[in-house]
Protein backbone atom coordinates (compact mmCIF):
# COMPACT_ATOMS: atom_id res chain seq x y z
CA UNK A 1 0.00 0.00 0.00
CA UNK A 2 1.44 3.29 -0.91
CA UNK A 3 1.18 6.51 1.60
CA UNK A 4 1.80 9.89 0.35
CA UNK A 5 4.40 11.77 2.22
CA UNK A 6 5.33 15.17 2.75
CA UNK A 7 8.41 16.45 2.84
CA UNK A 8 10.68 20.00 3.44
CA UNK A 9 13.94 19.61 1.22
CA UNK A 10 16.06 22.27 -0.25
CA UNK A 11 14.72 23.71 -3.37
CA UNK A 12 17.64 23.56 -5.35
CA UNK A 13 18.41 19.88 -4.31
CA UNK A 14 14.58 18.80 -5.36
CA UNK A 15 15.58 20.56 -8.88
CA UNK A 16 18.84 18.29 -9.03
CA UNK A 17 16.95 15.16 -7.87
CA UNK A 18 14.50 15.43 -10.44
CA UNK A 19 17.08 16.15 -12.94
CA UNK A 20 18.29 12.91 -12.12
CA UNK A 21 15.18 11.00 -11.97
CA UNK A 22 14.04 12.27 -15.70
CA UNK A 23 18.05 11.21 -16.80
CA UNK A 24 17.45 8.08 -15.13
CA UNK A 25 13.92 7.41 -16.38
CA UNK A 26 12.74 7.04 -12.99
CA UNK A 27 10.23 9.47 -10.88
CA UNK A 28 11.42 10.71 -7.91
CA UNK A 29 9.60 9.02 -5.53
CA UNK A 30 10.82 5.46 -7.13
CA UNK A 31 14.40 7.05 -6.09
CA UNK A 32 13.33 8.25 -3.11
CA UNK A 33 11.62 5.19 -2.19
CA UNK A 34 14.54 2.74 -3.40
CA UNK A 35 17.15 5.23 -0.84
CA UNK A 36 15.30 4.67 1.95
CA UNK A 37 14.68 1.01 1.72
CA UNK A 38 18.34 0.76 1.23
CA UNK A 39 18.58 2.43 4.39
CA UNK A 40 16.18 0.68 6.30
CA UNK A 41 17.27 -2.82 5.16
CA UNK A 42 20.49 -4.10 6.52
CA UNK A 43 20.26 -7.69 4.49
CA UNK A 44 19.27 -5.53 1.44
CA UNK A 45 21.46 -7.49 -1.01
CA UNK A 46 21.09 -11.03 0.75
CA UNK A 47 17.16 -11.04 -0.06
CA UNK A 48 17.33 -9.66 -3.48
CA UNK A 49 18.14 -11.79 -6.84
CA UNK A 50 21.55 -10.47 -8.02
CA UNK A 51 21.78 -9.94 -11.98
CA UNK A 52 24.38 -11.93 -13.70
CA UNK A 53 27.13 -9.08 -13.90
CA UNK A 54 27.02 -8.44 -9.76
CA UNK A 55 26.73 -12.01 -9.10
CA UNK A 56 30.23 -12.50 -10.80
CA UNK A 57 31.73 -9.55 -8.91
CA UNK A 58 30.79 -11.41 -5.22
CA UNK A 59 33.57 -12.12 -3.43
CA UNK A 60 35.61 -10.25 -5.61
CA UNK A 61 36.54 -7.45 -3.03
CA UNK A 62 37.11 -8.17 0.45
CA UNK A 63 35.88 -5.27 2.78
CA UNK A 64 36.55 -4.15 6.01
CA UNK A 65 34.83 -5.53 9.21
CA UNK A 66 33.91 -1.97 10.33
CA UNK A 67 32.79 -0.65 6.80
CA UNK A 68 29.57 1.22 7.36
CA UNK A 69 28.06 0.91 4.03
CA UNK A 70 24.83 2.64 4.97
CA UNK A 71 27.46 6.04 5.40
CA UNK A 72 29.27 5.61 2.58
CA UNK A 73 25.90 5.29 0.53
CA UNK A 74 24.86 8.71 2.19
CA UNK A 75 28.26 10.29 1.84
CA UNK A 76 28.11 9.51 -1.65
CA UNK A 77 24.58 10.30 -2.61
CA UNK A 78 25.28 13.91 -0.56
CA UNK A 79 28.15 14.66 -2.65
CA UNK A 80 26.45 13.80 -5.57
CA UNK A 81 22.58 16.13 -4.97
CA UNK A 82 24.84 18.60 -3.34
């Protein structure tokens, strides 16, 4: 069931966002929605079917116990909207 949400962002930052989105062929919400759930989902890629090309890449990196990918997703999509 969707629920529509409110929400106060930056003006300029919506304008970037849906910049993306139309570049992307994606609305905005289907970003926004797909960011959060990323977020909110620690096992994210455990429960999801892998396409071929990322299921060859497993196990191809090794990364740090302490990496914090939820932080490094939201460093990264900050540098990018900002």
């Amino acid at each position: 069931m969707n629920t529509k949400l409110t929400l106060t962002i930056d003006h300029s930052i919506i304008e970037k966002a849906k910049r993306y989105a139309r570049e992307q062929e994606r609305s905005l919400s289907d970003l926004i929605e797909n960011y959060l759930r990323a977020l909110t989902n620690e096992n994210a890629v455990d429960d999801e079917v892998l396409s071929p090309t990322i299921e060859q890449l497993r196990g191809s990196f090794k990364m740090p116990k302490d990496f914090d990918y939820k932080k490094e997703l939201t460093d990264s999509l900050t540098k990018k909207f900002l």
